[in-house]
Protein backbone atom coordinates (compact mmCIF):
# COMPACT_ATOMS: atom_id res chain seq x y z
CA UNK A 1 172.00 80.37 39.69
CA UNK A 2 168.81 78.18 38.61
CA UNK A 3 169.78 75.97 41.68
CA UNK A 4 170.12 78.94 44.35
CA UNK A 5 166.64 80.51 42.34
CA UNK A 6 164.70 76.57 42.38
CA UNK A 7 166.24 76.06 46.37
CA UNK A 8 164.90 79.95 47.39
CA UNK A 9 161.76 79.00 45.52
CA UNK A 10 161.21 75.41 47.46
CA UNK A 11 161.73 77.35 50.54
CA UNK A 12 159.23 79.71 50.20
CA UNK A 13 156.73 77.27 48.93
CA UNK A 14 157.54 75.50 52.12
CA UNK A 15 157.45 78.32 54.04
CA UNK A 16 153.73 79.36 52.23
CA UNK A 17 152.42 75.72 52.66
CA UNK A 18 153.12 75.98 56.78
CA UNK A 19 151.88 79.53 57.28
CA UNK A 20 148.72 78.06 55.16
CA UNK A 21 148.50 74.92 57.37
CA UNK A 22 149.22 77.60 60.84
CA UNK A 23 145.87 79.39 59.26
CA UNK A 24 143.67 76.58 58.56
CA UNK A 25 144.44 75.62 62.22
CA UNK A 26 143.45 78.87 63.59
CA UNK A 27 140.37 79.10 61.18
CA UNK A 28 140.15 75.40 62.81
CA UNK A 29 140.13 76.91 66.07
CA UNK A 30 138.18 79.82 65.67
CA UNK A 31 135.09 77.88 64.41
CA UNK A 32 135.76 75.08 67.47
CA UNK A 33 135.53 77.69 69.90
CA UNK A 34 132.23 79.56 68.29
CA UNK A 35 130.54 76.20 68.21
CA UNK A 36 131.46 75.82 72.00
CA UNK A 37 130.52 78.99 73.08
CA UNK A 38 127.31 78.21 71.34
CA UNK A 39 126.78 74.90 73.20
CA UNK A 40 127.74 76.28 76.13
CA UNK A 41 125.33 78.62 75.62
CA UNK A 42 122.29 76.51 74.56
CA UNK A 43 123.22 73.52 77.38
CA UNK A 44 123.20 76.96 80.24
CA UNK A 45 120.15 78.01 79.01
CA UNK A 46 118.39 74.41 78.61
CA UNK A 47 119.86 73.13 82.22
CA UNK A 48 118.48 76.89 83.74
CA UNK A 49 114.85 76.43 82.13
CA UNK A 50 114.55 72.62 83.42
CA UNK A 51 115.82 73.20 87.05
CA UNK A 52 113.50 76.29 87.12
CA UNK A 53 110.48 74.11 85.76
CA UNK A 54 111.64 71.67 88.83
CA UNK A 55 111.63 74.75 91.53
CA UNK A 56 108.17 76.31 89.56
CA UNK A 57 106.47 72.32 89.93
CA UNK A 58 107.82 72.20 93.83
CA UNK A 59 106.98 75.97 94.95
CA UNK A 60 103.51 75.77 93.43
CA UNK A 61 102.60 72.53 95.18
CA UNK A 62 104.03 74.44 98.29
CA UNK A 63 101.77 77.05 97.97
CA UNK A 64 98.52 74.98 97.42
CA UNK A 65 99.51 72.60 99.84
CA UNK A 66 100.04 75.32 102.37
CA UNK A 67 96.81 76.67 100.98
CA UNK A 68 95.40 73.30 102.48
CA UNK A 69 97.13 73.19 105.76
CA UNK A 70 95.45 76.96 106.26
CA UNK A 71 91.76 75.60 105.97
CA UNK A 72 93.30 72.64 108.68
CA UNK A 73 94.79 75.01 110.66
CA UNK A 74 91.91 77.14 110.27
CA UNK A 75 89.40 74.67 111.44
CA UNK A 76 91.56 73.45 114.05
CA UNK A 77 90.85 77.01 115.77
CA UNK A 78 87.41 77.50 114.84
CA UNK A 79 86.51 74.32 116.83
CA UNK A 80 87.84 75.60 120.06
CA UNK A 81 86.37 78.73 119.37
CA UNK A 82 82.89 76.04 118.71
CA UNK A 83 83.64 74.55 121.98
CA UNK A 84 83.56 77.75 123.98
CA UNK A 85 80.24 78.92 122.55
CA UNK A 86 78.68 76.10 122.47
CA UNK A 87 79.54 76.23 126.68
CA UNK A 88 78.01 79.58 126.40
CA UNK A 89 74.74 78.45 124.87
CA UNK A 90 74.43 75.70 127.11
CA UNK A 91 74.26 78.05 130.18
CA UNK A 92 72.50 80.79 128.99
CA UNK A 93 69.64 78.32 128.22
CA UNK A 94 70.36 77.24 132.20
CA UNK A 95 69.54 80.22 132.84
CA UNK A 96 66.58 80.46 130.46
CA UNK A 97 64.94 77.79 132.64
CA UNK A 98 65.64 79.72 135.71
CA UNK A 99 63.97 82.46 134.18
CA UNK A 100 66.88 84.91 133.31
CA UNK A 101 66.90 86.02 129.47
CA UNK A 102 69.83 87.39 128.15
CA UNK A 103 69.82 86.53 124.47
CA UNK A 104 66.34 88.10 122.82
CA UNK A 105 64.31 87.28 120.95
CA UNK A 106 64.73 83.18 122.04
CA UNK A 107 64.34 82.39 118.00
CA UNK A 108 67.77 83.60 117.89
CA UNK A 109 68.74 80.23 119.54
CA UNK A 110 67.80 78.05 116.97
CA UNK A 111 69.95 79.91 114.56
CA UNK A 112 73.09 80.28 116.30
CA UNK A 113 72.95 76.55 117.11
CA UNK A 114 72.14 75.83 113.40
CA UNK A 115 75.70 77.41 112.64
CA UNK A 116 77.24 75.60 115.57
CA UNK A 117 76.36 72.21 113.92
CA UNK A 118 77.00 73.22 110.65
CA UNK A 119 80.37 74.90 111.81
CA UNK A 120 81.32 71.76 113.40
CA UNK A 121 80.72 69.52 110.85
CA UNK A 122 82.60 71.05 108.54
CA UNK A 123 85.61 71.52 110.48
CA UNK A 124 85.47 68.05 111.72
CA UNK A 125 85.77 66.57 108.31
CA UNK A 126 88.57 68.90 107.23
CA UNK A 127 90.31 67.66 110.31
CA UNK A 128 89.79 64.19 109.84
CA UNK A 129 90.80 64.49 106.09
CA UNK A 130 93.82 65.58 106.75
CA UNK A 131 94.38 63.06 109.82
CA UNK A 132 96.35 60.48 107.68
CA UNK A 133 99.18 63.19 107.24
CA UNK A 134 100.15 63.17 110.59
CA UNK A 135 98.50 59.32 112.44
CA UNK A 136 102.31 58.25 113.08
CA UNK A 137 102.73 61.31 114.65
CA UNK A 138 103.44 61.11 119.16
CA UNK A 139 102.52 64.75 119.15
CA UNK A 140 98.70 64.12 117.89
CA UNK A 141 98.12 61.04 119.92
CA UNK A 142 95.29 62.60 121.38
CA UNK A 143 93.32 62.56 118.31
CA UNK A 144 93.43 58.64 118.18
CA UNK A 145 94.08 57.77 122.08
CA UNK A 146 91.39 58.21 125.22
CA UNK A 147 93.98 60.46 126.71
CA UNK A 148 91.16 63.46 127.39
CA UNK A 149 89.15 63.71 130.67
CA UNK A 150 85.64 64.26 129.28
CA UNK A 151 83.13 64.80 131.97
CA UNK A 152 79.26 64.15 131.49
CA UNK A 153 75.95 63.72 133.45
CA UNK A 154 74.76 60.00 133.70
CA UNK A 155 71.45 59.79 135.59
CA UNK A 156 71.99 62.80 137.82
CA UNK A 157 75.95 61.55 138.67
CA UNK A 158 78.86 63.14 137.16
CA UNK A 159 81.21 61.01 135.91
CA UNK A 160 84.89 61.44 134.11
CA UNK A 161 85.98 59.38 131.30
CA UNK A 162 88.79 60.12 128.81
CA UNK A 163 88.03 60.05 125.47
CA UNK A 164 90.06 60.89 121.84
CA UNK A 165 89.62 64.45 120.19
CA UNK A 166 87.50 63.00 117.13
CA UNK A 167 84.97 61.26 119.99
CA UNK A 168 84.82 64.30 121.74
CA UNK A 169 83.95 66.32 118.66
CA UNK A 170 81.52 63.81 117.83
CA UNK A 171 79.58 64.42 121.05
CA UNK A 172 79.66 67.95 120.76
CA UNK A 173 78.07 67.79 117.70
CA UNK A 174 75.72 65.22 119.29
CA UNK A 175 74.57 67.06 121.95
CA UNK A 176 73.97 70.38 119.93
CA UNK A 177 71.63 68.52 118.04
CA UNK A 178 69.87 67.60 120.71
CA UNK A 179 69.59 71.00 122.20
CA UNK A 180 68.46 72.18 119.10
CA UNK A 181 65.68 69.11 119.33
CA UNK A 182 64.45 70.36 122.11
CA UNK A 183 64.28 73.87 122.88
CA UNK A 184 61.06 73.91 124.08
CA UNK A 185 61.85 72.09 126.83
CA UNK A 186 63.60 72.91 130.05
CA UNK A 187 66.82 72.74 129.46
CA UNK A 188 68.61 73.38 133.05
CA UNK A 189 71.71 71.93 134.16
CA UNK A 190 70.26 69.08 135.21
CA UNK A 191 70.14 68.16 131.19
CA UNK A 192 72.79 65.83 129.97
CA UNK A 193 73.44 67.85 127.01
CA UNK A 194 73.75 71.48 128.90
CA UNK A 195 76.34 69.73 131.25
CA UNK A 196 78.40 68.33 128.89
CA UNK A 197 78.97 71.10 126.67
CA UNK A 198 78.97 73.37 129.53
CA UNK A 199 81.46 71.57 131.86
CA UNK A 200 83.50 70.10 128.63
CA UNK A 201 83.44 73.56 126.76
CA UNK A 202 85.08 75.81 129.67
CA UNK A 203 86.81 72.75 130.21
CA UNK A 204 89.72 70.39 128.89
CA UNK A 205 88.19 70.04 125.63
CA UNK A 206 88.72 73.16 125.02
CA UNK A 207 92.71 73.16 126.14
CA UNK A 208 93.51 70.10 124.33
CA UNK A 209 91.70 71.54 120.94
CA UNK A 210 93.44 74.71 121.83
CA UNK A 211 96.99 72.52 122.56
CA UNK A 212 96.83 70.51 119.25
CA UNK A 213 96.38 73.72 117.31
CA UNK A 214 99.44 74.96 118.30
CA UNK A 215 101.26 71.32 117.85
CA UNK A 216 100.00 71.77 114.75
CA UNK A 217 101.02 75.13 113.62
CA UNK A 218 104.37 73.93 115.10
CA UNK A 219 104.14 70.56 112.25
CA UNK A 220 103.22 73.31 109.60
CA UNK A 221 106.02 75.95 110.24
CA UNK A 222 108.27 73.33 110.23
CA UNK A 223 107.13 71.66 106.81
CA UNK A 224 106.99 75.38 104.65
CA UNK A 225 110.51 76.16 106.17
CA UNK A 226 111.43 72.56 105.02
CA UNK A 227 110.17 73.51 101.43
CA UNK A 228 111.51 76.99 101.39
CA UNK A 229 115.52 75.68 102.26
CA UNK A 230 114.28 72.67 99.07
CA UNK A 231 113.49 75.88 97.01
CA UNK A 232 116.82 78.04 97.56
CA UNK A 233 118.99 75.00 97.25
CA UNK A 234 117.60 74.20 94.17
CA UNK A 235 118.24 78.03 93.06
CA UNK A 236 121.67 77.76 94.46
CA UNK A 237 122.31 74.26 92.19
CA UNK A 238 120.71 76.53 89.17
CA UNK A 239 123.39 79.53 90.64
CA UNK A 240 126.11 76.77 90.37
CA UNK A 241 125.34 75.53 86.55
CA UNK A 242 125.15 78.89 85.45
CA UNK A 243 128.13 79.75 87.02
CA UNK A 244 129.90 76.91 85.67
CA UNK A 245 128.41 77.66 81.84
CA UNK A 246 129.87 81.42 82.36
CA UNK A 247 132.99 79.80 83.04
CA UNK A 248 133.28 78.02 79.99
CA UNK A 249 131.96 80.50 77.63
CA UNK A 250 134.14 83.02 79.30
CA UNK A 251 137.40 80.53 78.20
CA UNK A 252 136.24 80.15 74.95
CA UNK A 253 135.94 83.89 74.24
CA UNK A 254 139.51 83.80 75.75
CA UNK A 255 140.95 81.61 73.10
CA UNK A 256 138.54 83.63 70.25
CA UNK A 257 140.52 86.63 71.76
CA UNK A 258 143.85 84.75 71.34
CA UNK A 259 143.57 83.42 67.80
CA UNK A 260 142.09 86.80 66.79
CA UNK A 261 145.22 88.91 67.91
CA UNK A 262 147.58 85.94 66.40
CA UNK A 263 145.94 86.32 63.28
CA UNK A 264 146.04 90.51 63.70
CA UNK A 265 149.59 89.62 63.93
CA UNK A 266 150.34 87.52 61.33
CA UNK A 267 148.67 90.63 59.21
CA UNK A 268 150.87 92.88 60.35
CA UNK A 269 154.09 91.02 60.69
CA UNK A 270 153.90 90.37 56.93
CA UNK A 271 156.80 91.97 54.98
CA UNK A 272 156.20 95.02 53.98
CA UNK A 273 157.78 94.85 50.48
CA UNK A 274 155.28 91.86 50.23
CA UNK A 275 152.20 94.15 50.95
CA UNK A 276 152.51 97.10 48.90
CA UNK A 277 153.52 94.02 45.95
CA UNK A 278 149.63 92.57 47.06
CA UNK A 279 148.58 96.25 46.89
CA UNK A 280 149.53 97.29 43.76
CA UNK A 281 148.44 94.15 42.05
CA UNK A 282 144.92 94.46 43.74
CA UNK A 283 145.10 98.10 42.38
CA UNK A 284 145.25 96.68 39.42
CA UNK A 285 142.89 94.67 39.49
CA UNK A 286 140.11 97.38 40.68
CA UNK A 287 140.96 99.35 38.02
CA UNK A 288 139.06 96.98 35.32
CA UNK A 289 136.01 97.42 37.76
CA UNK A 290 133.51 99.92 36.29
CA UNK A 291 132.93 101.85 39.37
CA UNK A 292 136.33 102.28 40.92
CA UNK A 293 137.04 105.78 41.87
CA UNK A 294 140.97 106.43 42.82
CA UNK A 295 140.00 109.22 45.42
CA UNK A 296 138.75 106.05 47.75
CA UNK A 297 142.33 105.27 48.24
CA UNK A 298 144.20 106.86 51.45
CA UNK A 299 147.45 108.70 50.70
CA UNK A 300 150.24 106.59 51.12
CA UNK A 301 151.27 108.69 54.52
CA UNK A 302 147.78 108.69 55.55
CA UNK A 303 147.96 104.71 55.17
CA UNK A 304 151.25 104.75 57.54
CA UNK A 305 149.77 107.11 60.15
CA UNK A 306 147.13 104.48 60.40
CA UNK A 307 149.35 101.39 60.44
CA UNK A 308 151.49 103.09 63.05
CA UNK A 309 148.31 103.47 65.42
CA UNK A 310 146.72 100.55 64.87
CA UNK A 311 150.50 98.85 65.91
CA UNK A 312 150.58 101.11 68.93
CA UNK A 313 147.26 100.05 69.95
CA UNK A 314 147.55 95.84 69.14
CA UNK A 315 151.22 96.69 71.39
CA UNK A 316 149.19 97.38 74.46
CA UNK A 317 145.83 95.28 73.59
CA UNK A 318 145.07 92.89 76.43
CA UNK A 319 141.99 90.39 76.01
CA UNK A 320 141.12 89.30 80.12
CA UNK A 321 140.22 93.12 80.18
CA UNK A 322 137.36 92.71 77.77
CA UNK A 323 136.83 89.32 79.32
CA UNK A 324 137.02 90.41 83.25
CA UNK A 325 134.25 92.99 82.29
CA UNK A 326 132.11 90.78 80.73
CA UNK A 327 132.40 88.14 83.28
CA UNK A 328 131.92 90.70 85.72
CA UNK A 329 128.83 91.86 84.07
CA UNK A 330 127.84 88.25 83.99
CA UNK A 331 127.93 87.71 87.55
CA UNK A 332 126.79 90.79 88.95
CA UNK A 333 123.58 90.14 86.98
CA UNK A 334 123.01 86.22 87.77
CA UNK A 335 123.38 87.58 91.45
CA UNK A 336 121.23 90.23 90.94
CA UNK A 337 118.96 87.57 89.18
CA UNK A 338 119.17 84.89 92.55
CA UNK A 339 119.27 87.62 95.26
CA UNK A 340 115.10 89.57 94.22
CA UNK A 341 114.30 85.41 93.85
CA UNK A 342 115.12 84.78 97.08
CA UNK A 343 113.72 87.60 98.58
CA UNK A 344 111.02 86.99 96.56
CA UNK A 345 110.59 83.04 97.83
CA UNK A 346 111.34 84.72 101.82
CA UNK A 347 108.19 87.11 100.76
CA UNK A 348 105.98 84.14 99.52
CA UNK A 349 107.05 82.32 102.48
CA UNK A 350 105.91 84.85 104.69
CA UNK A 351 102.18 85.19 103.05
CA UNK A 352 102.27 81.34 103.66
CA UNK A 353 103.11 81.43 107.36
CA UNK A 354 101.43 84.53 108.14
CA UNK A 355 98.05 83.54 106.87
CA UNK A 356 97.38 80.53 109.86
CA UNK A 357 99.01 82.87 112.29
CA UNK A 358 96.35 85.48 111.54
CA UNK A 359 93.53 82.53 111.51
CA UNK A 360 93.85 82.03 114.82
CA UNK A 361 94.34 85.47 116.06
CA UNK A 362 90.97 86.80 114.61
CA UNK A 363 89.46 83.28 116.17
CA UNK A 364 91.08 84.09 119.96
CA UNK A 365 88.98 87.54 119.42
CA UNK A 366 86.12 85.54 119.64
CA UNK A 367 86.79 83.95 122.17
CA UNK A 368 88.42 86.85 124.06
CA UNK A 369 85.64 88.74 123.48
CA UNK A 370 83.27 85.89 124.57
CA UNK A 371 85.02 85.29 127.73
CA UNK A 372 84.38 88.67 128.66
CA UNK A 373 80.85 88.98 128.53
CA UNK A 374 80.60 85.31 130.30
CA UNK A 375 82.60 86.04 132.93
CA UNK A 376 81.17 89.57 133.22
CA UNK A 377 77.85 87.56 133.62
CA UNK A 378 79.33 84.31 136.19
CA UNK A 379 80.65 88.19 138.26
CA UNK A 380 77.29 89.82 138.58
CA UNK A 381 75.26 86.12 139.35
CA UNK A 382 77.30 85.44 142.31
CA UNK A 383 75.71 85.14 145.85
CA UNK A 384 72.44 84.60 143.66
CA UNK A 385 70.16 80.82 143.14
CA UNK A 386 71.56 81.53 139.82
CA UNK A 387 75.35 81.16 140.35
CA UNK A 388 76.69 77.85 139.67
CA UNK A 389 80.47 78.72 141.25
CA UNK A 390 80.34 76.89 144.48
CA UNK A 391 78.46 73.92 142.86
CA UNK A 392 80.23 72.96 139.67
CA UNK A 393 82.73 75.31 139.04
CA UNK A 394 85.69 73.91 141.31
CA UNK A 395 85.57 70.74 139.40
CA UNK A 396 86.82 72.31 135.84
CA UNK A 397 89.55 73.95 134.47
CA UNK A 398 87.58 77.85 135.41
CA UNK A 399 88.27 79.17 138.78
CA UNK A 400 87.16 82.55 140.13
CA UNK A 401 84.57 84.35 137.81
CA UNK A 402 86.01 87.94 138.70
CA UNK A 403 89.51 86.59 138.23
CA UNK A 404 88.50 84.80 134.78
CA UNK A 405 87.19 88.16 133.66
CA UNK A 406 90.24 90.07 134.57
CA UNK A 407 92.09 87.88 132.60
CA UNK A 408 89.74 87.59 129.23
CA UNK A 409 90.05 91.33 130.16
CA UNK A 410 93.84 90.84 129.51
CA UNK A 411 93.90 88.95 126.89
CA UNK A 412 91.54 90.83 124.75
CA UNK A 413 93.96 94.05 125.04
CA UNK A 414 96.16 92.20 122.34
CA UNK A 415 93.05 93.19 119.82
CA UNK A 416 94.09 96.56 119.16
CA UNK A 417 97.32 95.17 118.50
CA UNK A 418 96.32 92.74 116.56
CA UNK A 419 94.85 95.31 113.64
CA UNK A 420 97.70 97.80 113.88
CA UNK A 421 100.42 94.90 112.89
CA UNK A 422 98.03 93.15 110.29
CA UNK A 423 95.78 96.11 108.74
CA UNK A 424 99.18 98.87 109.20
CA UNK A 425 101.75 96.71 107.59
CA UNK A 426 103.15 97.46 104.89
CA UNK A 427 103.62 93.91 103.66
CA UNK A 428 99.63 93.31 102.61
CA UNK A 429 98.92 96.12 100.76
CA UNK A 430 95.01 97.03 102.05
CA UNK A 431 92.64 98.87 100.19
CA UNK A 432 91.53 102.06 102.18
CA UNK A 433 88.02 101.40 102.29
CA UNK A 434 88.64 98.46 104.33
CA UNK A 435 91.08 100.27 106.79
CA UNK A 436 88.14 103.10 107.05
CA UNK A 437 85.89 100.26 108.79
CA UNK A 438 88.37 99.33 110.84
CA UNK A 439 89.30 102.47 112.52
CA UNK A 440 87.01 105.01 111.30
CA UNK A 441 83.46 103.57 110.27
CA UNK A 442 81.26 100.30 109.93
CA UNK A 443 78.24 99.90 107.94
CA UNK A 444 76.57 98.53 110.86
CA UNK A 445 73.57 100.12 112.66
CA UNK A 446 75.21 99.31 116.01
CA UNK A 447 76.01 102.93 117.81
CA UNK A 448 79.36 101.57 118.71
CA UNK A 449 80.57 100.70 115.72
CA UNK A 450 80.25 103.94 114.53
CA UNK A 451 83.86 105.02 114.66
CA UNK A 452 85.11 101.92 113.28
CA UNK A 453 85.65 98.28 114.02
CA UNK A 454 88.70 98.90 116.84
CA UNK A 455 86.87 102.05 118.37
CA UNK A 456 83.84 99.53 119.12
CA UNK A 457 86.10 97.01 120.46
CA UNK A 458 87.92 99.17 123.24
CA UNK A 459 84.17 100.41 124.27
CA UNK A 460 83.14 97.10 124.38
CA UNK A 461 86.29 95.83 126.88
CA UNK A 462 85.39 98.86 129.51
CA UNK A 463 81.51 98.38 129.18
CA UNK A 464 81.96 95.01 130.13
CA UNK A 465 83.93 95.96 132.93
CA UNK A 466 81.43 98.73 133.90
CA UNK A 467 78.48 96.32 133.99
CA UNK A 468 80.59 94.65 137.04
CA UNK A 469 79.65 97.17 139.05
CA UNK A 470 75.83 96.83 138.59
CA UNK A 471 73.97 94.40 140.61
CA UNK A 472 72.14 91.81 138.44
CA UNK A 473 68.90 93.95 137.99
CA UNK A 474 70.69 96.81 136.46
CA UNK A 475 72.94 93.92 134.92
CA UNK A 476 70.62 91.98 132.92
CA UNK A 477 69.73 94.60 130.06
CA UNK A 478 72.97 95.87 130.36
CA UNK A 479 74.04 92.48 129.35
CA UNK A 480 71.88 92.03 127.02
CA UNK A 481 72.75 94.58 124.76
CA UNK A 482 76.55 93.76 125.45
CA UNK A 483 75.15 90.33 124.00
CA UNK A 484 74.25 92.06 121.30
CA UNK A 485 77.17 94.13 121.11
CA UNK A 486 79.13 91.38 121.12
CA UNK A 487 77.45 89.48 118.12
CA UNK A 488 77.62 92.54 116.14
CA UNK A 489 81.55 92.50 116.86
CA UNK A 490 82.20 89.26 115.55
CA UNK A 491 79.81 89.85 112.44
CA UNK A 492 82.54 92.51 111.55
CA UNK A 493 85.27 90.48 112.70
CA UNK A 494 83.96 87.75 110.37
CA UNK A 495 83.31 89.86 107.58
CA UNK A 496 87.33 91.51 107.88
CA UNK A 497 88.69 88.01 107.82
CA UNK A 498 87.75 87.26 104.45
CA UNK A 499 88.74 90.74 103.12
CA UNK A 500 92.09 90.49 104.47
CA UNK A 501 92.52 86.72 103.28
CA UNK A 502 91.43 87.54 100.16
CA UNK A 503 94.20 90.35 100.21
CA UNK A 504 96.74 87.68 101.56
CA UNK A 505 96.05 85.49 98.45
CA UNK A 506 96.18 88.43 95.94
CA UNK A 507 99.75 89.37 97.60
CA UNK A 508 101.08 85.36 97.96
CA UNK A 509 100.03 85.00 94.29
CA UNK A 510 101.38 88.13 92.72
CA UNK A 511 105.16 86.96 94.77
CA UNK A 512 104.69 83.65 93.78
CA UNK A 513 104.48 84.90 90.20
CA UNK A 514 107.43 87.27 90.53
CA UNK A 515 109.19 84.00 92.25
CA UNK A 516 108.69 81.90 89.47
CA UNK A 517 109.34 84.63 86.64
């Protein structure tokens, strides 16, 4: 009997020693798994922050260096649009000498040649600045090879060379000084300077400036869409890592699951002889404790009903449902997370491209607009002493005055459109004081500005093509106060540029900051 008691005995010590040694490996597991999920957790979050500090460094030196290329591709434009009024200056002060006035008082001159020069230095330096970016470059050749025909006026004989674009800025700039030197001479065509930037202005100057602009924009598009695929592949390497942590953590809650329902059922697979022995003896135990109170206690079927439920529910528990929720949570949000930043980064993206394209729209106004009134002018001088056509025209890049204006004409119909797409978008939110100039009222004293910036524009294009049919008596203060008209025009034009820029900058900054953040 002591033999069968001692053997029964040594068994159940056995058996409590491996249930104790099955706990403290579960316990073991338990805390292995928290501490995982925790690394998991911390290395996700860590790995996140530092790629996102490596897209936040690259996208912000995206945006200022695309900040950069603007002013380039800026000044690119605004010395063709230089070139072409510089042409216009020339042979208005032609026909100063000859006695026709169309730009009054003659003060005004000196001042519009001051910005000229001024103008041109500025955008010559930007340009050359930024040269070393793109020297290797076939495509720019012409600003470092004599590839343009440049034609000047060499003791009364016209002769062609071919020159670089930086040489043939260099004598614009040249030969505006020298106008402005001497305007109190007479300055016909006969005048080195009027010829060159006469013949050079309307010339192939002008279409090579005009050509490496676009070559340009071409370079830049290409480098921001460059950046922008570096910028969503970094998000999508983030996208990856974070995937991969969820992955992990989501396995380690897995096991947590596992070794919590092994250890619900070790509770409840004890015998139940065994528990109610454990109950009665912590009973007694709580009833040495001062503040015991019996009625705490459930009644003993009350304590069944519950065991039976909480069997019946363990009996159909399944942990991947918890865990295929969560996950599922999990994803859905990182998505949500990567999808707004890269809409966000394609928003940012298109503040950044948008702002050179509208750069050298509002600079082709000028020069639409300019082309207008100068071949409105060339139209009505024709069959006069004054009209240069026959003589000098057939050697440049103009041909027909009446068929130039028809097609400035043409060309300056894509105004209107221009405003409705920029200053009617949604994407640039405008204030409505601004959009109240622009199609309702300017501030200006000019009569035909009066119903707003794009109302004086259309009356401009048919009063130009009124003044055709006028001979050049009736023409000339007709002219005049299209002159006038027209400086008035780009004054506003001017003016609009830097409120909508400054609008494009508020907008690119507040994405870039949602982007980021």
């Amino acid at each position: 009997m002591m033999s069968g008691s001692s053997a029964a005995g040594s068994s159940s010590k056995g058996s409590n020693s491996s249930s104790k040694q099955e706990n403290i490996a579960m316990i073991s597991m338990v805390n292995s798994s928290v501490k995982n999920v925790q690394i998991a957790l911390v290395v996700m979050i860590f790995t996140f922050l530092c790629l996102n500090g490596v897209v936040a460094y690259f996208f912000s030196t995206t945006v200022i260096q695309s900040e950069t290329l603007d002013d380039v591709n800026f000044m690119i434009a605004r010395r063709t649009e230089i070139m072409q009024h510089s042409a216009n200056l020339a042979r208005l002060l032609d026909l100063e000498s000859m006695g026709i006035s169309y730009l009054q008082p003659f003060e005004k001159y000196e001042t519009l040649l001051t910005r000229l020069i001024e103008d041109l230095e500025i955008a010559d330096k930007t340009i050359k600045d930024d040269s070393a970016n793109w020297e290797e470059n076939p495509k720019f050749n012409l600003y470092f090879e004599n590839i343009i025909p440049v034609w000047e006026s060499i003791n009364g004989n016209y002769l062609m060379r071919k020159k670089n674009m930086f040489d043939i800025t260099s004598d614009f700039k040249k030969h505006l000084k020298n106008l402005k030197e001497n305007l109190n001479e007479d300055l016909g065509m006969g005048n080195p300077s009027i010829y060159y930037l006469f013949r050079n202005g309307y010339g192939e100057s002008t279409k090579y400036s005009n050509a490496s602009q676009k070559l340009y924009e071409n370079e830049w598009e290409n480098y921001i869409a460059l950046l922008d695929g570096y910028v969503v592949l970094t998000y999508g390497v983030t996208g990856i890592v974070c995937s991969l942590g969820i992955l992990l953590i989501a396995w380690k809650l897995y096991q947590l699951q596992k070794c919590s329902k092994n250890i619900w059922n070790i509770v409840f697979d004890f015998p139940e002889g065994e528990i109610r022995e454990r109950f009665g003896k912590t009973i007694d135990r709580l009833e040495y404790l001062p503040t015991f109170d019996e009625n705490i206690l459930l009644e003993e079927d009350l304590k069944e009903e519950v065991k039976k439920r909480k069997r019946q529910n363990l009996k159909h528990y399944n942990s991947w449902i918890s865990l295929t929720l969560s996950l599922a949570v999990l994803v859905f949000v990182v998505s949500g997370y990567f999808f707004v930043l890269y809409l966000s980064v394609k928003q940012t993206s298109y503040f950044m491209i948008m702002r050179p394209d509208y750069y050298h729209k509002t600079l082709s106004q000028f020069s639409d607009l300019l082309k207008m009134w100068e071949w409105a002018k060339e139209t009505t001088l024709l069959g006069t002493p004054a009209s240069i056509y026959l003589g000098l025209m057939n050697f440049s890049q103009v041909y027909s005055p009446k068929d130039m204006f028809v097609e400035a004409k043409e060309e300056a119909k894509r105004i209107s459109v221009f405003y409705d797409n920029y200053y009617r978008s949604k994407a640039v939110p405008i204030d409505s004081s601004v959009k109240d100039i622009v199609y309702e009222a300017s501030p200006l004293e000019l009569k035909e500005l009066k119903k707003g910036l794009v109302s004086g524009i259309i009356f401009y294009r048919n009063y130009m093509e009124e003044i055709l049919g006028l001979n050049q008596s009736e023409s000339l203060e007709e002219l005049r106060h299209g002159y006038k008209l027209y400086l008035g025009i780009t004054e506003e034009i001017d003016r609009f540029k830097k409120l909508y820029i400054s609008h494009v900058e508020d907008s690119t900054e507040s994405s870039q900051y949602q982007t980021l953040w």
